[in-house]
N, C-alpha and C. Protein backbone atom coordinates (compact mmCIF):
# COMPACT_ATOMS: atom_id res chain seq x y z
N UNK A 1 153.70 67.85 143.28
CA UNK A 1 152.52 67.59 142.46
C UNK A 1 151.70 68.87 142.39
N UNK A 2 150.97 69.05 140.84
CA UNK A 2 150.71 70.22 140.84
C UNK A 2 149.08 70.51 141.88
N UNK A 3 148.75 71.34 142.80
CA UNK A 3 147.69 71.48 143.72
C UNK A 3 146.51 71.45 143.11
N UNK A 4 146.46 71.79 141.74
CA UNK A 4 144.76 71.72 140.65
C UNK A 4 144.89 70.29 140.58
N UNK A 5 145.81 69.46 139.91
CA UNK A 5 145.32 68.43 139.97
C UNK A 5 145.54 67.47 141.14
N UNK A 6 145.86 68.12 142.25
CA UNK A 6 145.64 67.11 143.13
C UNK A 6 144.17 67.79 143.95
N UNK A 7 143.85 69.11 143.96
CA UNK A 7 142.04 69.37 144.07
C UNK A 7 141.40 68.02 143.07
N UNK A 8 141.67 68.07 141.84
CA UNK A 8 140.63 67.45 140.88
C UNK A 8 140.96 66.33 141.24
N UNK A 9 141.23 65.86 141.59
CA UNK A 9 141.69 63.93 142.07
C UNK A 9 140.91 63.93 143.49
N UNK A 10 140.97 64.98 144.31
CA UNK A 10 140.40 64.71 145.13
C UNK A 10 138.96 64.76 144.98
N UNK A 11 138.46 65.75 144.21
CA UNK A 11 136.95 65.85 144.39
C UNK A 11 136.37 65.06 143.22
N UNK A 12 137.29 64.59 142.50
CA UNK A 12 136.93 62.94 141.83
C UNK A 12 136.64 61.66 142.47
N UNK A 13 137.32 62.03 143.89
CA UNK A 13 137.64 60.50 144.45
C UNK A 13 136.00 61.26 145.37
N UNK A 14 135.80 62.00 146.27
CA UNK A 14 134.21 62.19 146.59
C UNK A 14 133.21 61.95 145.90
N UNK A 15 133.34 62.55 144.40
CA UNK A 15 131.70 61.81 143.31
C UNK A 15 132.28 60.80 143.46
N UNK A 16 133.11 59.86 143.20
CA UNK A 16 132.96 58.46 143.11
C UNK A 16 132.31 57.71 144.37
N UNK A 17 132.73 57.80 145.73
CA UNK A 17 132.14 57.92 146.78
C UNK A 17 130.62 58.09 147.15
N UNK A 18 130.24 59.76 146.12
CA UNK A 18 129.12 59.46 146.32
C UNK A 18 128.42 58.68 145.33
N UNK A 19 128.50 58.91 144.31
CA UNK A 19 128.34 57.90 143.37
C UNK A 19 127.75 56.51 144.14
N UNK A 20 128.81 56.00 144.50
CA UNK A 20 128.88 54.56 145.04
C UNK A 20 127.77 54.24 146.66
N UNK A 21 127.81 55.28 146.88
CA UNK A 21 126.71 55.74 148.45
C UNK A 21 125.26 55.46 148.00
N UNK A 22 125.26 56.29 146.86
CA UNK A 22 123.72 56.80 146.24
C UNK A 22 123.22 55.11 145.03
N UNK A 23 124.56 54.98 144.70
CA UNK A 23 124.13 53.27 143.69
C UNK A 23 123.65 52.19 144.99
N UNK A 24 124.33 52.27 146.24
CA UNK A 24 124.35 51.10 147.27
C UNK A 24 122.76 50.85 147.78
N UNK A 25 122.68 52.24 147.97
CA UNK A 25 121.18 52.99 148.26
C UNK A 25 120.09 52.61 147.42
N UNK A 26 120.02 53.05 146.46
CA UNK A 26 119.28 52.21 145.44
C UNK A 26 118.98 50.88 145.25
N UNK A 27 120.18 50.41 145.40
CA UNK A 27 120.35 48.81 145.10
C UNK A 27 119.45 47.51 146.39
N UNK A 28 119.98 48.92 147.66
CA UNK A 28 119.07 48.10 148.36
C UNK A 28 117.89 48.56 148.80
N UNK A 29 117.29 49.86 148.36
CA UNK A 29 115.55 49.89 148.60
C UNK A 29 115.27 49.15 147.08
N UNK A 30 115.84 49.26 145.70
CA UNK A 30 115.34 48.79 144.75
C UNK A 30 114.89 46.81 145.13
N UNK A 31 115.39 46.49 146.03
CA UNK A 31 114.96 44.58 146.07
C UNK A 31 115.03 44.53 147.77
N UNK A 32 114.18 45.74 148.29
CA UNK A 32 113.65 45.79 149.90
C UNK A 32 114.65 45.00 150.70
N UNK A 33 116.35 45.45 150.62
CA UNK A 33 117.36 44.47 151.21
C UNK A 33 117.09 44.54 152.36
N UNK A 34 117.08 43.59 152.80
CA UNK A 34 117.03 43.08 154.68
C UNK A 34 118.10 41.69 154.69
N UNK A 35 118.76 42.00 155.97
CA UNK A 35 120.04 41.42 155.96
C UNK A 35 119.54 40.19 156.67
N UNK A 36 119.87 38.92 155.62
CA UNK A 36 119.25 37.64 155.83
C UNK A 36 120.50 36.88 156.39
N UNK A 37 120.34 36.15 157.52
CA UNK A 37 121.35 35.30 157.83
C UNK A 37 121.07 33.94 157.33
N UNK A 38 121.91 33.29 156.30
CA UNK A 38 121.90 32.17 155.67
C UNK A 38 122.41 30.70 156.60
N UNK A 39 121.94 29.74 156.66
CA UNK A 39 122.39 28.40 157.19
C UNK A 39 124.15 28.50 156.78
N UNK A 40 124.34 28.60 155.43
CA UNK A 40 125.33 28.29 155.00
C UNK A 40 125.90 28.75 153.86
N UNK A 41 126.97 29.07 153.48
CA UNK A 41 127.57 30.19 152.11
C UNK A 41 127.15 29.14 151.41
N UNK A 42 126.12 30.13 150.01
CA UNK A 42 125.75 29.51 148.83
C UNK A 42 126.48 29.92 147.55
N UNK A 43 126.66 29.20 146.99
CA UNK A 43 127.79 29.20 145.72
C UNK A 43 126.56 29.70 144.60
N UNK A 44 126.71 31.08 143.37
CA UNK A 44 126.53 31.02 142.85
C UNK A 44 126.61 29.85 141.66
N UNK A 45 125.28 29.40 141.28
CA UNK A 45 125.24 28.02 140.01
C UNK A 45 124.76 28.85 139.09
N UNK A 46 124.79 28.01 138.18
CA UNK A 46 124.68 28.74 136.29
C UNK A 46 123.21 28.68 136.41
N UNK A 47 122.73 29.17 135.49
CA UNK A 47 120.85 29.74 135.48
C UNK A 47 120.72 28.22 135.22
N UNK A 48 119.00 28.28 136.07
CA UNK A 48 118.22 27.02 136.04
C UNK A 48 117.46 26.87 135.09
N UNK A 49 117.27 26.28 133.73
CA UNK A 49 116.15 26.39 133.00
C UNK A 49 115.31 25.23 132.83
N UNK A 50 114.10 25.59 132.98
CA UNK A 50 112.94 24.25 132.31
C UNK A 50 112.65 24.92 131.08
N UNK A 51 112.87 23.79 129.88
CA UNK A 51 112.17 24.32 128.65
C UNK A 51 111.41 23.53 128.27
N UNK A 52 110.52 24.07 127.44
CA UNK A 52 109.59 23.08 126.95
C UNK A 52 109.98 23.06 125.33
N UNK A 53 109.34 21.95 124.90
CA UNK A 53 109.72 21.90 123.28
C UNK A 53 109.39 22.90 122.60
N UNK A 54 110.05 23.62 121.31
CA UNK A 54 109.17 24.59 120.76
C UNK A 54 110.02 24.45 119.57
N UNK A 55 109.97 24.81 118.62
CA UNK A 55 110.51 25.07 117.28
C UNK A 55 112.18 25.58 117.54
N UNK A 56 112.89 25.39 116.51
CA UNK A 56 113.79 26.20 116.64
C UNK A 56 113.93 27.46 116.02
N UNK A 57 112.74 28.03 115.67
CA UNK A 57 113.05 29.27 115.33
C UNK A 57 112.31 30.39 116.28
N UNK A 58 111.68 29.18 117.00
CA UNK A 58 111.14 29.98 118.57
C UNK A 58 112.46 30.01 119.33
N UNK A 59 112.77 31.68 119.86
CA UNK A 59 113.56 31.36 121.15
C UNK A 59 112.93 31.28 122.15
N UNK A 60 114.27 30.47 123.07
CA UNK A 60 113.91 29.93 124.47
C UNK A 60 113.35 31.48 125.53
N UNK A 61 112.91 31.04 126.65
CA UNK A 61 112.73 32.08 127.62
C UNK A 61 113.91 32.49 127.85
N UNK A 62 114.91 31.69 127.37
CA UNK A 62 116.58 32.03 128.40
C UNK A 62 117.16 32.54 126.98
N UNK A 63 117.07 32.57 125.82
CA UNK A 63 117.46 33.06 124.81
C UNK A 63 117.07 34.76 124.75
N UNK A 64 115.45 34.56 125.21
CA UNK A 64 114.94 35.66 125.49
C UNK A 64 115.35 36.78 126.07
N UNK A 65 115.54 36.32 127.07
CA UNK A 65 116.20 37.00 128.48
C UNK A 65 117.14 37.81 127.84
N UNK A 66 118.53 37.60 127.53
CA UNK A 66 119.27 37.72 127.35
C UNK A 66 119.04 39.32 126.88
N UNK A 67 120.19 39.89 127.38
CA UNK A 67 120.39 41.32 127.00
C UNK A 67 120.06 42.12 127.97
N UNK A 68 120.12 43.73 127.68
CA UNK A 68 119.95 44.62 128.11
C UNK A 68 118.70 45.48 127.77
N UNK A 69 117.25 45.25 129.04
CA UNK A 69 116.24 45.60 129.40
C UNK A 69 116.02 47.35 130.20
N UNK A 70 115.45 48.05 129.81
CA UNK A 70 115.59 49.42 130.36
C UNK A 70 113.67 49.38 130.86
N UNK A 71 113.82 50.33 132.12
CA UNK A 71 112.36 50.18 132.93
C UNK A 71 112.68 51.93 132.63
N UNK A 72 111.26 52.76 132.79
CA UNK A 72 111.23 54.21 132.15
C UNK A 72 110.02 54.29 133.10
N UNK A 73 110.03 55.62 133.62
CA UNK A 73 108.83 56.32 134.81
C UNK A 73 107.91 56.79 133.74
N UNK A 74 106.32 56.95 134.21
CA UNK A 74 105.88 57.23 133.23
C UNK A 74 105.97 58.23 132.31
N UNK A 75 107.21 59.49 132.83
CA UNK A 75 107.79 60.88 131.97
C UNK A 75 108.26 60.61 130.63
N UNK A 76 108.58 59.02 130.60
CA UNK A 76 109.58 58.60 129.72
C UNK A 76 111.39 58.49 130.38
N UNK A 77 111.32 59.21 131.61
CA UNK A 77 112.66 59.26 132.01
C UNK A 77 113.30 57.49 132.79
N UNK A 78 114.51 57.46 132.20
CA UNK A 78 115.03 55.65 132.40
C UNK A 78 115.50 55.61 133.79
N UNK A 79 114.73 54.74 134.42
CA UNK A 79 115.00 54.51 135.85
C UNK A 79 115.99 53.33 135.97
N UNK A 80 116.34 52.36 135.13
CA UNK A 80 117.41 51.65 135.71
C UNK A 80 117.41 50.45 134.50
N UNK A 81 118.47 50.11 133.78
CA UNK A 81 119.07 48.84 133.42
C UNK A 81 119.09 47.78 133.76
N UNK A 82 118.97 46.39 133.57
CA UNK A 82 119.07 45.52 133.82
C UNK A 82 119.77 44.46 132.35
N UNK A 83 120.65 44.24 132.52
CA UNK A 83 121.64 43.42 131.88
C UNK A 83 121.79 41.55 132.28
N UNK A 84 120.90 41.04 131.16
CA UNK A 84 120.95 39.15 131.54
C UNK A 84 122.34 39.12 130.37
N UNK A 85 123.10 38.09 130.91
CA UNK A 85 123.93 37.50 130.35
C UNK A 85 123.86 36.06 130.29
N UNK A 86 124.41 35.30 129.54
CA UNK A 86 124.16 33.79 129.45
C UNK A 86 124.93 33.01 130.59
N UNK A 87 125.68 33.66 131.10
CA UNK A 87 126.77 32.47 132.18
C UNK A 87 125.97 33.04 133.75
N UNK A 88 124.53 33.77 133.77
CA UNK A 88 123.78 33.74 134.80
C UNK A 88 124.16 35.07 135.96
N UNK A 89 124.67 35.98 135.37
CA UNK A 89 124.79 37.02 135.56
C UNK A 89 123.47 38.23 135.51
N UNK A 90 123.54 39.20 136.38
CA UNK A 90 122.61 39.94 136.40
C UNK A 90 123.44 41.21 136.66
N UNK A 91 123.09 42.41 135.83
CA UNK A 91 123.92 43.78 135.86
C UNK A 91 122.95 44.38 136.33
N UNK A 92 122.68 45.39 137.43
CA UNK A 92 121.76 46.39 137.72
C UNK A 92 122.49 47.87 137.28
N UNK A 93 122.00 48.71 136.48
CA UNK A 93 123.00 49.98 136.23
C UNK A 93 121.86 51.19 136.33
N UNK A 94 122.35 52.36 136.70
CA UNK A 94 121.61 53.41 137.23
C UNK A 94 121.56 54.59 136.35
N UNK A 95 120.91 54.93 135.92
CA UNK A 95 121.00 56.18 134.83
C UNK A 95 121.47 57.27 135.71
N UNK A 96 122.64 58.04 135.48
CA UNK A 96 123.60 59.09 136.19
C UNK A 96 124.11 60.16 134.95
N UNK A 97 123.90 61.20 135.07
CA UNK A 97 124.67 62.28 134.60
C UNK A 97 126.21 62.43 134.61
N UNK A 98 127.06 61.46 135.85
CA UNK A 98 127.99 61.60 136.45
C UNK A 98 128.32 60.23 135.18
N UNK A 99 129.90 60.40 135.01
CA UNK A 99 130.28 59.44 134.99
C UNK A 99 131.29 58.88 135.67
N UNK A 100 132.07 57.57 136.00
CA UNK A 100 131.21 56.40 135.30
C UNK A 100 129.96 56.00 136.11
N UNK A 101 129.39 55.54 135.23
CA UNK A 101 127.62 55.63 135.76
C UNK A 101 127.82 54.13 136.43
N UNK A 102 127.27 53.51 137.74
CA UNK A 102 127.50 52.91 139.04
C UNK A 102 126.56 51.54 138.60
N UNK A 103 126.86 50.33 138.83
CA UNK A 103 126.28 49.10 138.30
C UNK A 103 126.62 48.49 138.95
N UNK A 104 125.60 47.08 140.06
CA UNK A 104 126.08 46.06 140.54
C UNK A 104 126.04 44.73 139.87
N UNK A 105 126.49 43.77 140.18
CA UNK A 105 126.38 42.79 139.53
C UNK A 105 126.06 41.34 140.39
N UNK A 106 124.69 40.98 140.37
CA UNK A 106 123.97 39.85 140.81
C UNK A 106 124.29 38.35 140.43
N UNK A 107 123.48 37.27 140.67
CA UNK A 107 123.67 36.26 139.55
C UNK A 107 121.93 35.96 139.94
N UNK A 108 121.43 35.37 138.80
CA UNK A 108 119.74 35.15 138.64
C UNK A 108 119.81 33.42 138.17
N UNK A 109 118.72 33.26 138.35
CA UNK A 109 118.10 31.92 137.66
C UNK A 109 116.74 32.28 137.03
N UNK A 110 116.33 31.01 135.98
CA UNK A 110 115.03 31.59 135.73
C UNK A 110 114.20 29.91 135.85
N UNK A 111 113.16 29.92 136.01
CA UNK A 111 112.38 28.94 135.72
C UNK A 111 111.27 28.77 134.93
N UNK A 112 111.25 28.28 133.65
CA UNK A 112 109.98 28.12 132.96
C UNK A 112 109.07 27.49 133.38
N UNK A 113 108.92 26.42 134.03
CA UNK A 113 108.16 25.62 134.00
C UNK A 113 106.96 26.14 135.12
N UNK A 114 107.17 27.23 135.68
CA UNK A 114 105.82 27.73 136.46
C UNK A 114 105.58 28.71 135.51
N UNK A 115 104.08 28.92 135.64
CA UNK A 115 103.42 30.24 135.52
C UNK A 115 102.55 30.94 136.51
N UNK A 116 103.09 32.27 136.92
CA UNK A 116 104.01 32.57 136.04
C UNK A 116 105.72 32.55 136.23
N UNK A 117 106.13 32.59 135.27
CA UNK A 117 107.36 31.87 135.42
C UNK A 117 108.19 32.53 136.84
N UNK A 118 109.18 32.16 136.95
CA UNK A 118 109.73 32.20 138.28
C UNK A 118 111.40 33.11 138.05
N UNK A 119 112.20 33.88 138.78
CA UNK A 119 113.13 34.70 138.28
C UNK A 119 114.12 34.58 139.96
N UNK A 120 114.99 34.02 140.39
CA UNK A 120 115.38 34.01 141.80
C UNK A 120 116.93 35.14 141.26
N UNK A 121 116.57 36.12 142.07
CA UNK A 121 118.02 37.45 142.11
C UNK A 121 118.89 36.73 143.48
N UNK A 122 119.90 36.48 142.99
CA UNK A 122 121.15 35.98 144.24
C UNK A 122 121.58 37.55 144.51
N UNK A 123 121.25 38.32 145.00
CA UNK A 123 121.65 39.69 145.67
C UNK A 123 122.85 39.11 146.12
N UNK A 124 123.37 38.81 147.02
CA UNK A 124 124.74 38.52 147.20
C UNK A 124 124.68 36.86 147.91
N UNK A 125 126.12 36.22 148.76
CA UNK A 125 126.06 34.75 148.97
C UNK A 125 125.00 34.53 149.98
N UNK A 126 124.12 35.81 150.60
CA UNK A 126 123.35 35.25 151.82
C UNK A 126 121.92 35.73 151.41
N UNK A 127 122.21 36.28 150.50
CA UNK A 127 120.58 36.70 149.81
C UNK A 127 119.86 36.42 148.94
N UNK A 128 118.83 36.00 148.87
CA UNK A 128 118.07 36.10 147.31
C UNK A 128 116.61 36.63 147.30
N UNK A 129 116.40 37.01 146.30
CA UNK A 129 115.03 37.42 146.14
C UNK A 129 114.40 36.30 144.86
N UNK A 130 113.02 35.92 145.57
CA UNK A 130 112.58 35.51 145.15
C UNK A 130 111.04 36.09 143.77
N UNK A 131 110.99 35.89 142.83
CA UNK A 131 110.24 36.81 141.91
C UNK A 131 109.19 35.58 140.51
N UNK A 132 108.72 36.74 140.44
CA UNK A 132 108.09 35.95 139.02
C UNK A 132 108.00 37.51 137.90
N UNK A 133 108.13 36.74 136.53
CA UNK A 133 108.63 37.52 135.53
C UNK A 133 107.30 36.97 134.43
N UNK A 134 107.10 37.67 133.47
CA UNK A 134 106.23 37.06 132.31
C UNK A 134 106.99 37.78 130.70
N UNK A 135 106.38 37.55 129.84
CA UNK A 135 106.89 38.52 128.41
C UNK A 135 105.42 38.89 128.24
N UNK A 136 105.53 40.03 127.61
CA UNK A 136 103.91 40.90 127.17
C UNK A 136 103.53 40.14 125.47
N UNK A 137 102.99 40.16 125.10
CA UNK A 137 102.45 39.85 123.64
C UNK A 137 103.43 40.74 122.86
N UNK A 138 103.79 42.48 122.94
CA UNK A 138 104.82 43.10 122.09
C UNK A 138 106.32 42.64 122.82
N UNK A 139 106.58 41.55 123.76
CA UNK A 139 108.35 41.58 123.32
C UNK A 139 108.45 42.22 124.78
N UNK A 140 108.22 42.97 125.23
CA UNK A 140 108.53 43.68 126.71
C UNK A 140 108.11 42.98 127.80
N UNK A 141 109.13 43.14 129.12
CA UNK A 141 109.68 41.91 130.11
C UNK A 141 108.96 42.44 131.15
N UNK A 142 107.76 41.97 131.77
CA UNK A 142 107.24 42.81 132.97
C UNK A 142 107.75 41.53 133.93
N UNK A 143 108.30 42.55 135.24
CA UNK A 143 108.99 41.74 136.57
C UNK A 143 108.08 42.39 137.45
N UNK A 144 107.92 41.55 138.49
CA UNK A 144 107.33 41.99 139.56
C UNK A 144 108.46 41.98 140.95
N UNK A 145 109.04 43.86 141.34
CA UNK A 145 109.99 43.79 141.91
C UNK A 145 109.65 44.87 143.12
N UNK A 146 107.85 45.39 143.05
CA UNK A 146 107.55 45.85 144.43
C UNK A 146 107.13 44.70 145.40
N UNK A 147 107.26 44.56 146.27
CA UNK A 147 106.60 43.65 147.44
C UNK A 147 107.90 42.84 147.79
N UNK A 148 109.00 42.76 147.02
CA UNK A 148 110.17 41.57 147.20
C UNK A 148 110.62 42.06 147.75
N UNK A 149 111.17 40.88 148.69
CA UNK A 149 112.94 41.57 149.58
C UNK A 149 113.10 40.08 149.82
N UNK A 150 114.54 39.92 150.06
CA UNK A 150 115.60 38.66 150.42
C UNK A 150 114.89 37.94 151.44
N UNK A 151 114.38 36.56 151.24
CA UNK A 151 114.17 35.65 152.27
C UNK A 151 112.59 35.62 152.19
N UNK A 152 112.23 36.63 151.91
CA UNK A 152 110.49 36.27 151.20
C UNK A 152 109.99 34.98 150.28
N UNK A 153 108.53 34.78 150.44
CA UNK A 153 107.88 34.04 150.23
C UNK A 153 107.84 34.71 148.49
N UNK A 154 108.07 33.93 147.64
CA UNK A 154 107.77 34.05 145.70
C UNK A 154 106.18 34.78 145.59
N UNK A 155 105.77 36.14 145.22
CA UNK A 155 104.56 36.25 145.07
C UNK A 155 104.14 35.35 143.99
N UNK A 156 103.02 35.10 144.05
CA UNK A 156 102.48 34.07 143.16
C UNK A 156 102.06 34.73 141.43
N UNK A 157 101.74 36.14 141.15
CA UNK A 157 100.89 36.26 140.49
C UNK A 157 102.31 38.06 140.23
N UNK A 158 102.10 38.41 138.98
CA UNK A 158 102.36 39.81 139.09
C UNK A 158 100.96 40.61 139.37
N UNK A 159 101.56 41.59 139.47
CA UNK A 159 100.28 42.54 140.10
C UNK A 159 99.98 44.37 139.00
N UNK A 160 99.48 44.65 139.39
CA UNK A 160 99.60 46.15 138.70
C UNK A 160 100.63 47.11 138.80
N UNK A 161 101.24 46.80 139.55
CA UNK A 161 102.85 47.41 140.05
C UNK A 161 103.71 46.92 139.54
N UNK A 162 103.90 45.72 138.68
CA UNK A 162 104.85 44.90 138.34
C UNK A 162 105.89 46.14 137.20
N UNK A 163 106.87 45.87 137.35
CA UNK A 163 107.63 46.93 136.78
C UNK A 163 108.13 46.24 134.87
N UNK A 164 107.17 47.18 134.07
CA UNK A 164 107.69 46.91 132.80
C UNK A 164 108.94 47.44 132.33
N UNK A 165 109.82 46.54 131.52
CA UNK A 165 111.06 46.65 130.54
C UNK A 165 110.79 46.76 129.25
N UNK A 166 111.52 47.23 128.61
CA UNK A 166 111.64 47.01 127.36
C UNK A 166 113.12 47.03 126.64
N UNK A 167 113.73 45.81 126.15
CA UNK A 167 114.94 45.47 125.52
C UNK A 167 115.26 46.42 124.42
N UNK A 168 116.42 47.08 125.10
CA UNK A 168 117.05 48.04 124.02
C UNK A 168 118.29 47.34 123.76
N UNK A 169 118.48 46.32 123.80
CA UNK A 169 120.01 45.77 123.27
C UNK A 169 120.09 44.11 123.69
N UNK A 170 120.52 43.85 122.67
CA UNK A 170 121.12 42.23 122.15
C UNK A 170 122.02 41.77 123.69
N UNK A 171 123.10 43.13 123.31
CA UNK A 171 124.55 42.85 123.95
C UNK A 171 124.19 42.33 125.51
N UNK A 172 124.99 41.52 126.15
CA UNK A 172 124.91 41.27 127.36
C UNK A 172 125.90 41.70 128.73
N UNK A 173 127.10 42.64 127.78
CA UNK A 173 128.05 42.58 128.36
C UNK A 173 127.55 44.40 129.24
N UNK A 174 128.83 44.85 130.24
CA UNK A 174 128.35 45.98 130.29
C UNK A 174 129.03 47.04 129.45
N UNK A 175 128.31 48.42 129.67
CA UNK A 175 129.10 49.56 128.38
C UNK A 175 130.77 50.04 128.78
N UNK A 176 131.53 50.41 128.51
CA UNK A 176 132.30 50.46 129.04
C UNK A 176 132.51 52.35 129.97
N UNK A 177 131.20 52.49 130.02
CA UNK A 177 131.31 53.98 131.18
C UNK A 177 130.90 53.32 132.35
N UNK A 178 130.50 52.24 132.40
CA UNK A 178 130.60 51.54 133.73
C UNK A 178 131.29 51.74 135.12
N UNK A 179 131.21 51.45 136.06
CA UNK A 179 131.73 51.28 137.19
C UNK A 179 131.13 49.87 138.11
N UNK A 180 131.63 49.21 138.08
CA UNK A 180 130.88 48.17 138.76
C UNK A 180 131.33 47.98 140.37
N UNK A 181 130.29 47.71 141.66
CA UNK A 181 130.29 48.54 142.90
C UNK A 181 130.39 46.81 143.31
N UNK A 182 131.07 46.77 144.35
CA UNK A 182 131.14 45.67 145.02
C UNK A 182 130.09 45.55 146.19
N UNK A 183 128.34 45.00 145.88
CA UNK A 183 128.02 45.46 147.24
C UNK A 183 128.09 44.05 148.36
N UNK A 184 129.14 42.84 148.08
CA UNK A 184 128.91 42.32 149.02
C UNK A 184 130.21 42.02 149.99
N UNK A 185 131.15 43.23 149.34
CA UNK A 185 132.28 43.50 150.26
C UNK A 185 132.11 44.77 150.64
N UNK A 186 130.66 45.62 150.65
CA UNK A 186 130.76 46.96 150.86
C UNK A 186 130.14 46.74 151.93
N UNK A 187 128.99 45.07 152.33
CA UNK A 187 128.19 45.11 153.45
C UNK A 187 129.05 44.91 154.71
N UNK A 188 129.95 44.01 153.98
CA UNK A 188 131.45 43.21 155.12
C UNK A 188 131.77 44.07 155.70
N UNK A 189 131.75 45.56 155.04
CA UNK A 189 132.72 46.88 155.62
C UNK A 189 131.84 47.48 156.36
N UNK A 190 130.87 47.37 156.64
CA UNK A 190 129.96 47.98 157.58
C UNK A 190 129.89 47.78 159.09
C-alpha cells in the first residue's frame, strides 16, 4: 500500500477522533451532562403533544417545531444547529471547518399545554433534560438551555440567557456532510 495514502488515512482517522472528542465535549457542557443513574432503561416514545384548537391554517407548536433552527453569538458567528424531526428526533450539529461536521442525535418531547411551554431532551436512555421553550412574535424559537442539566428540576420561566434560534430550513432530515457520533455508546466506553 502506497505510504502517502496510508499517512492520509491515518491522519484522517485522528481529525475524526478529534472531531468526535471536541463534538462529545460540547454536547456535554452544551446540556450541563451529569451522569444520572436511572431506576430503569427508558424507551424512547414519539413526541408528547397537547394541542389546543386553532384553525387549520394555524400551525401546530409541533408543526412549528419542525426543522432546522440555527443559534448565532452575538458576532453573527453560528454556534450550533438544532434539527426537530416529526418521529421525535432531535439532531444537535456543530459548525466545523473540518469535514464531516460532528452531530448527535437525541429524542425530545414537547408540551403545549404549559406556559411556558415545556421541551424534555432524552440526552440518552438514562438522561433527560428538562426545559421550557416559547416562539417570539417574528417566528424565532427562544430555549432556555443555561441552568439545565439531566435530572434537574424544569425552570419555570425563560430568563435573559435563554438561547435564541432562528429557522433556516423546512427540512428535518440531516445534510449529508454529516457525521453522526454515538454518545451513548461512547459513555459505555468510558
Amino acid at each position: 500500500m502506497n505510504i502517502n495514502l496510508l499517512n492520509r488515512r491515518n491522519h484522517a482517522s485522528k481529525q475524526l477522533h478529534l472531531n468526535y472528542l471536541t463534538t462529545s465535549s460540547l454536547c456535554i457542557s452544551l446540556l450541563g451532562w451529569i451522569p444520572v443513574k436511572a431506576q430503569q432503561p427508558l424507551a424512547v416514545p414519539a413526541p408528547v403533544i397537547a394541542q389546543s384548537e386553532k384553525s387549520p391554517a394555524t400551525p401546530t407548536v409541533f408543526q412549528q417545531i419542525l426543522g432546522q433552527w440555527q443559534s448565532k453569538d452575538p458576532s453573527g458567528q453560528e454556534l450550533l444547529t438544532f434539527i426537530f424531526t416529526p418521529e421525535g428526533k432531535l439532531f444537535i450539529v456543530w459548525p466545523t471547518k473540518e469535514k464531516p461536521v460532528p452531530a448527535v442525535e437525541m429524542a425530545y418531547q414537547i408540551d403545549t399545554a404549559s406556559q411556558p411551554m415545556h421541551l424534555d431532551i432524552k440526552v440518552n436512555t438514562k438522561a433527560t433534560v428538562f426545559t421550557v421553550f416559547e416562539f417570539t412574535k417574528d417566528g424565532k424559537l427562544r430555549l432556555q438551555i443555561e441552568g439545565t442539566s439531566p435530572g434537574q428540576p424544569r425552570p419555570t420561566a425563560l430568563n435573559e440567557n435563554a438561547t435564541l434560534f432562528e429557522k433556516v430550513s423546512e427540512a428535518t432530515t440531516l445534510p449529508a456532510d454529516v457525521l453522526l457520533i454515538d454518545i451513548e455508546n461512547q459513555n459505555r466506553n468510558r
